[in-house]
C-alpha atoms as a PDB file:
ATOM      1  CA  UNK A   1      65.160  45.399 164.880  1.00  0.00           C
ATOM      2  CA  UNK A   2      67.781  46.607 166.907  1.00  0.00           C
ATOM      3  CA  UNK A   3      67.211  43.347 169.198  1.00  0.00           C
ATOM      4  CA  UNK A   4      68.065  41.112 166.882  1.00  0.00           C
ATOM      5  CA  UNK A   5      71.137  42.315 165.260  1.00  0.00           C
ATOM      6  CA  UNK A   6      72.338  44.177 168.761  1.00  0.00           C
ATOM      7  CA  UNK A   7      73.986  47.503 169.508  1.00  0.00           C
ATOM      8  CA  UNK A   8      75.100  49.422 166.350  1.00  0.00           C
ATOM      9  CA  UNK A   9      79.056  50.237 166.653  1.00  0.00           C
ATOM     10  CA  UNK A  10      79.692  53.592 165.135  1.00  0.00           C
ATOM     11  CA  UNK A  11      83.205  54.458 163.997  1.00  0.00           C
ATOM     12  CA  UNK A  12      85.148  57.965 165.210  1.00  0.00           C
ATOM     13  CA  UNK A  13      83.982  61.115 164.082  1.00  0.00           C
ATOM     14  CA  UNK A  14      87.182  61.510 161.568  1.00  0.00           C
ATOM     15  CA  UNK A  15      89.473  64.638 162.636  1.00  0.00           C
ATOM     16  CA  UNK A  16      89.566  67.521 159.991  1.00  0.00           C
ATOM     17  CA  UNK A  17      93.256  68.191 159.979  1.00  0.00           C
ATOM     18  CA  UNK A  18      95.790  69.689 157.790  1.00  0.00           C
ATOM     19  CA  UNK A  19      98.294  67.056 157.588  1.00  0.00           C
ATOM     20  CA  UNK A  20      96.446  64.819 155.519  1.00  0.00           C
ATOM     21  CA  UNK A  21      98.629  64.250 152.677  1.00  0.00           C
ATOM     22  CA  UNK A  22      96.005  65.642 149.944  1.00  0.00           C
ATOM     23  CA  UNK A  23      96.534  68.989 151.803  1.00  0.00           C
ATOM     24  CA  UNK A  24      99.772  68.803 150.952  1.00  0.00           C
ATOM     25  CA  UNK A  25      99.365  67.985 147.139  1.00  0.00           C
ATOM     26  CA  UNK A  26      96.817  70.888 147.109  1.00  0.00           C
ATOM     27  CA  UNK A  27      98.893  73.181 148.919  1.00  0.00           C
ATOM     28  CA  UNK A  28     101.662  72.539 146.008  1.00  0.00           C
ATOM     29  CA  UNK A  29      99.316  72.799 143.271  1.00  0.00           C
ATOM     30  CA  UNK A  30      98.386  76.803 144.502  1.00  0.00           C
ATOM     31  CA  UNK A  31     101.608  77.422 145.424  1.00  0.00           C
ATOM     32  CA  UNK A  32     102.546  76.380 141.545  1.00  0.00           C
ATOM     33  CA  UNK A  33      99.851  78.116 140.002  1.00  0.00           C
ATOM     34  CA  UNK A  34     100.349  81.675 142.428  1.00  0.00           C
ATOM     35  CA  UNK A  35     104.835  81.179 140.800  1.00  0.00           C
ATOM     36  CA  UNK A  36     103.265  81.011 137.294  1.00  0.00           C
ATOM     37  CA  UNK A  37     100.485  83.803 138.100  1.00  0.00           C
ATOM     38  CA  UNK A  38     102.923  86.315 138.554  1.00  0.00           C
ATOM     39  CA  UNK A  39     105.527  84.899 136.327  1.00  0.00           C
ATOM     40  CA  UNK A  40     102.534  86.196 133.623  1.00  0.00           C
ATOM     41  CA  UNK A  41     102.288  89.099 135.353  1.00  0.00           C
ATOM     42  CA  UNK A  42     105.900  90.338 135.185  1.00  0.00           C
ATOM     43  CA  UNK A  43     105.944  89.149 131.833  1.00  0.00           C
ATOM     44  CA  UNK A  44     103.276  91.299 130.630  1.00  0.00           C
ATOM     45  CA  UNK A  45     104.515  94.293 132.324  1.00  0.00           C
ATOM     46  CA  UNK A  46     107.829  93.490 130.699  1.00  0.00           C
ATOM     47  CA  UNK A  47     106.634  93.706 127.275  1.00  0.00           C
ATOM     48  CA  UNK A  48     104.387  96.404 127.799  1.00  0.00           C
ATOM     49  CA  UNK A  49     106.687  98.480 129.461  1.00  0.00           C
ATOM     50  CA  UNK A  50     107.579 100.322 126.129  1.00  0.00           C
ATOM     51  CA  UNK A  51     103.637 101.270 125.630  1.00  0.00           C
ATOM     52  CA  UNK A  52     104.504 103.202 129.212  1.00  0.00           C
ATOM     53  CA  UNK A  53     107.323 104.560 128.212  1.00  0.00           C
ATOM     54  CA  UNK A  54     106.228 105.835 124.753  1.00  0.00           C
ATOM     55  CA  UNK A  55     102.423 106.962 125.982  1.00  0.00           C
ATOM     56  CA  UNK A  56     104.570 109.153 128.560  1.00  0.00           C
ATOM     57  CA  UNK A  57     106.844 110.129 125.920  1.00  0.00           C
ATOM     58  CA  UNK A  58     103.915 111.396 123.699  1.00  0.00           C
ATOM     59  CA  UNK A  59     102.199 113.257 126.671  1.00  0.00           C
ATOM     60  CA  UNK A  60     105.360 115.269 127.587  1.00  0.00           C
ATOM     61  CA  UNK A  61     105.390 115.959 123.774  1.00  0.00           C
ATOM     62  CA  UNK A  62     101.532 117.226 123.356  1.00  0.00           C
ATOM     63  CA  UNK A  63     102.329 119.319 126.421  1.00  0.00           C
ATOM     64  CA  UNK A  64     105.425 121.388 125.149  1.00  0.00           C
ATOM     65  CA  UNK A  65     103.586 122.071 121.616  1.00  0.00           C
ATOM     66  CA  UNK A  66     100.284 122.402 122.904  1.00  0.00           C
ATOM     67  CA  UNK A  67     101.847 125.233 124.888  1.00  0.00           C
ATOM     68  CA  UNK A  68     103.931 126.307 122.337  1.00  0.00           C
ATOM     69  CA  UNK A  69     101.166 126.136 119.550  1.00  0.00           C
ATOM     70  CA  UNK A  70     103.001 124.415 117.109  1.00  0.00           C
ATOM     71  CA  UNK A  71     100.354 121.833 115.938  1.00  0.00           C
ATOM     72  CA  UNK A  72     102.627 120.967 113.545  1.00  0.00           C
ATOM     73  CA  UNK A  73     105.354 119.873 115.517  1.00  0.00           C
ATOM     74  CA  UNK A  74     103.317 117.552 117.058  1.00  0.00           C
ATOM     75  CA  UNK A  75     101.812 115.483 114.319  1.00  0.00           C
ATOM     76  CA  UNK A  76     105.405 115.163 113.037  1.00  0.00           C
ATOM     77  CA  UNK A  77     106.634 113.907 116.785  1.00  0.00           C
ATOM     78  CA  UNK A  78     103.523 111.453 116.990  1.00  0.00           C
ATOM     79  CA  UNK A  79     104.262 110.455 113.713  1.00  0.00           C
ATOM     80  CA  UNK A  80     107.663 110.068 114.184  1.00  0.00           C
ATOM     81  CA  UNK A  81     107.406 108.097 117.828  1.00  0.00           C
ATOM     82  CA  UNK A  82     104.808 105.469 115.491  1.00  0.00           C
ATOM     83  CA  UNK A  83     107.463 104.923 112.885  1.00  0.00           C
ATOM     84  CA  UNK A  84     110.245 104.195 115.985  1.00  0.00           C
ATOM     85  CA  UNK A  85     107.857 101.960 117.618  1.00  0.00           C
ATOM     86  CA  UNK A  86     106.624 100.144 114.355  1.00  0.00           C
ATOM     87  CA  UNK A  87     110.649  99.929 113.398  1.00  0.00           C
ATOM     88  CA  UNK A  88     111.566  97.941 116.672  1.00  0.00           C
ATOM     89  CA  UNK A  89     108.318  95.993 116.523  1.00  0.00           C
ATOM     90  CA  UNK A  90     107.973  94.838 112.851  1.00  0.00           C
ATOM     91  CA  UNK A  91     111.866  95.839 111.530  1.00  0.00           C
ATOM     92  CA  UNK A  92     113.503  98.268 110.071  1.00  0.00           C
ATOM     93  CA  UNK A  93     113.180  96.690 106.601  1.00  0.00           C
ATOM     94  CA  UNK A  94     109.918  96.629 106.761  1.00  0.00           C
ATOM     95  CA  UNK A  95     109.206 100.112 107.712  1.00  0.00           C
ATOM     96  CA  UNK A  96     111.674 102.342 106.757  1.00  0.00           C
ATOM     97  CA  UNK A  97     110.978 102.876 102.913  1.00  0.00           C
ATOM     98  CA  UNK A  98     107.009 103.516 103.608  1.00  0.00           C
ATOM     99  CA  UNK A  99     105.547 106.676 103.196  1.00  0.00           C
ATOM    100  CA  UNK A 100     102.004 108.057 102.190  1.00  0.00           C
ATOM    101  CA  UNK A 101      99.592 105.600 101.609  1.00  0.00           C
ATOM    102  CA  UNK A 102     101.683 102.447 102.359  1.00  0.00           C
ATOM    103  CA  UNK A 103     102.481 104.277 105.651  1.00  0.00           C
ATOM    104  CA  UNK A 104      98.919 104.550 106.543  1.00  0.00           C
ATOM    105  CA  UNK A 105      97.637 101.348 105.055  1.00  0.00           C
ATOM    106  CA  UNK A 106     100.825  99.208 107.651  1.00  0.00           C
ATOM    107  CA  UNK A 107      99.521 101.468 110.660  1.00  0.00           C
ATOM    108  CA  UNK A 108      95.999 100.149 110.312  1.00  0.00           C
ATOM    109  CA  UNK A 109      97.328  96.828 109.367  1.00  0.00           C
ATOM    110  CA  UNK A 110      99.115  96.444 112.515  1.00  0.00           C
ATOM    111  CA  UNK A 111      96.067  96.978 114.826  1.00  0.00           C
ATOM    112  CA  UNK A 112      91.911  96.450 115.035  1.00  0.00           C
ATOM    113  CA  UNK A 113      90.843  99.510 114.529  1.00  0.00           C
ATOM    114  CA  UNK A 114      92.049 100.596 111.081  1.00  0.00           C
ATOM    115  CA  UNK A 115      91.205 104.681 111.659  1.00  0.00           C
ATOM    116  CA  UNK A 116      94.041 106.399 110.177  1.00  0.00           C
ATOM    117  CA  UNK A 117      92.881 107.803 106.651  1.00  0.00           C
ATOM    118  CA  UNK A 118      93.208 109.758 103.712  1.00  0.00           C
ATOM    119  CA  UNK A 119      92.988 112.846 106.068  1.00  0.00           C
ATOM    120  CA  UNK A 120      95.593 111.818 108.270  1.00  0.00           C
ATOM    121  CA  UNK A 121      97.801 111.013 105.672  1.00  0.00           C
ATOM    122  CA  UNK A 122      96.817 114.499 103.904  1.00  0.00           C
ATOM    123  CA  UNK A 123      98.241 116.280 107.755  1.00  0.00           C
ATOM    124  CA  UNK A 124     101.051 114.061 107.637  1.00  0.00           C
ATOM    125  CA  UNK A 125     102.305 115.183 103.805  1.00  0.00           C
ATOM    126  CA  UNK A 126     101.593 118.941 104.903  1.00  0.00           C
ATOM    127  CA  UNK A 127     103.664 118.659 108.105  1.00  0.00           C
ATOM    128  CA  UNK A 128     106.471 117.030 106.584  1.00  0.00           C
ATOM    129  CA  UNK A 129     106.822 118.784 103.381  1.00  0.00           C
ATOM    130  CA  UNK A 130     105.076 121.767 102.931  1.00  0.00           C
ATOM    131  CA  UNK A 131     106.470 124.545 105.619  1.00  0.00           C
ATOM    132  CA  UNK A 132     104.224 126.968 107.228  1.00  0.00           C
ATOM    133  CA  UNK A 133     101.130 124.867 106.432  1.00  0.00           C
ATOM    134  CA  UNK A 134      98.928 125.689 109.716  1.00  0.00           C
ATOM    135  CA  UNK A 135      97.484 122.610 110.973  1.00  0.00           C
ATOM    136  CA  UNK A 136      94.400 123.456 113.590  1.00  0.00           C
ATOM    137  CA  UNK A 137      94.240 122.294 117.607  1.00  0.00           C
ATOM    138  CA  UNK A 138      91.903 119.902 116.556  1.00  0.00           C
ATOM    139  CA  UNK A 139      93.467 118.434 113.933  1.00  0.00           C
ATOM    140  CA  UNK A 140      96.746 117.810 116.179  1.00  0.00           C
ATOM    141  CA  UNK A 141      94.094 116.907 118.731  1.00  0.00           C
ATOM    142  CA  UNK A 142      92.377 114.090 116.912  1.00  0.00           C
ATOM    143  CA  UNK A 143      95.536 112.674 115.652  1.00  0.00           C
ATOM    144  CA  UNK A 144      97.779 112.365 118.556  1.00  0.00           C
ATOM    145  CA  UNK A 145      94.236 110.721 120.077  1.00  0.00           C
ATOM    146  CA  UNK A 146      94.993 108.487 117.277  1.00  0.00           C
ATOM    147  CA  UNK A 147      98.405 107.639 117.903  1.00  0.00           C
ATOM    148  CA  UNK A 148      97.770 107.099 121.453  1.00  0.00           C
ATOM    149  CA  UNK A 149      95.585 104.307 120.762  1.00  0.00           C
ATOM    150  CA  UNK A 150      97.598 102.869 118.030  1.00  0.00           C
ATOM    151  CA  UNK A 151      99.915 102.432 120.942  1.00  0.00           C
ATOM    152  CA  UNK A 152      98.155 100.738 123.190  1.00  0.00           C
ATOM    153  CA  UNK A 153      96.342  98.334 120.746  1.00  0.00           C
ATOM    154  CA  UNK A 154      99.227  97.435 117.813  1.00  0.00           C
ATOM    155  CA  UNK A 155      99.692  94.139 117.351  1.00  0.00           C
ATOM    156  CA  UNK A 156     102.888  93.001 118.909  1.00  0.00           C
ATOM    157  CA  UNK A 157     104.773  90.624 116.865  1.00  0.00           C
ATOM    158  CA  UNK A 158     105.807  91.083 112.935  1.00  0.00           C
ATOM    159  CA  UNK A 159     104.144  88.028 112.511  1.00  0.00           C
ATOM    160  CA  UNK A 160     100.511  89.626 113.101  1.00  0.00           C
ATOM    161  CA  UNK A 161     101.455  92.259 110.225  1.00  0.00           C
END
């Protein structure tokens, strides 16, 4: 068969080079997409950077009274860094006035996991109004535990509320 039509003429291996101009269209599109990779990235860390800040502040906190044994100090300092944070996340008006039962129903509003209850609210009453009410290691224990979580997984905006 090759006879009759004669010698086959086979075109040029083509080159594999980067200056085709697709390279260069794909070479934009990454560079685009690493800008707006870490333009997420410092975002994120940007808002989160109070969760840091606060999670440190706690620590530092559970430290001093854990040394100190003064359980109660410490629910009323975790308690009290959860009210600042909810008051700069959600507003003042809508925190402020809470206490009790409304204070415990908006903390488990504001996140998934809905696990501060009637006996937190019970070590929260005795802290802050009744003096020399001992409150157990474990007690402080399981609610600053609590509070730690609530700060890493609240809801962000007032709108989630």
């Amino acid at each position: 068969m090759d006879d009759q039509l004669g010698k086959l003429i086979e075109p040029k291996p083509v080159p594999f080079t980067f200056t085709a101009p697709g390279w260069y269209v794909v070479g934009g599109l990454i560079v685009l997409l690493l800008i707006g990779l870490v333009w997420l990235l410092i975002r994120q860390y940007q808002l989160n950077r109070y969760r840091k800040h606060a999670l440190l502040l706690l620590a530092n906190t559970e430290k001093k009274y854990t040394d100190e044994q003064a359980f109660d100090l410490l629910i009323y300092e975790a308690d009290l860094l959860i009210k600042r944070i909810a008051m700069s996340r959600y507003g003042r008006q809508n925190v402020s006035g809470l206490r009790d039962g409304q204070w415990t129903a908006f903390i488990n509003r504001t996140w998934h996991e809905k696990s501060f209850n009637e006996q937190d609210e019970v070590l929260l009453n005795q802290t802050i109004y009744q003096s020399k009410q001992v409150v157990t290691a474990d007690e402080a224990q399981a609610f600053t535990q609590k509070a730690k979580r609530w700060i890493k997984k609240h809801k962000r905006h007032i709108n989630a509320v």
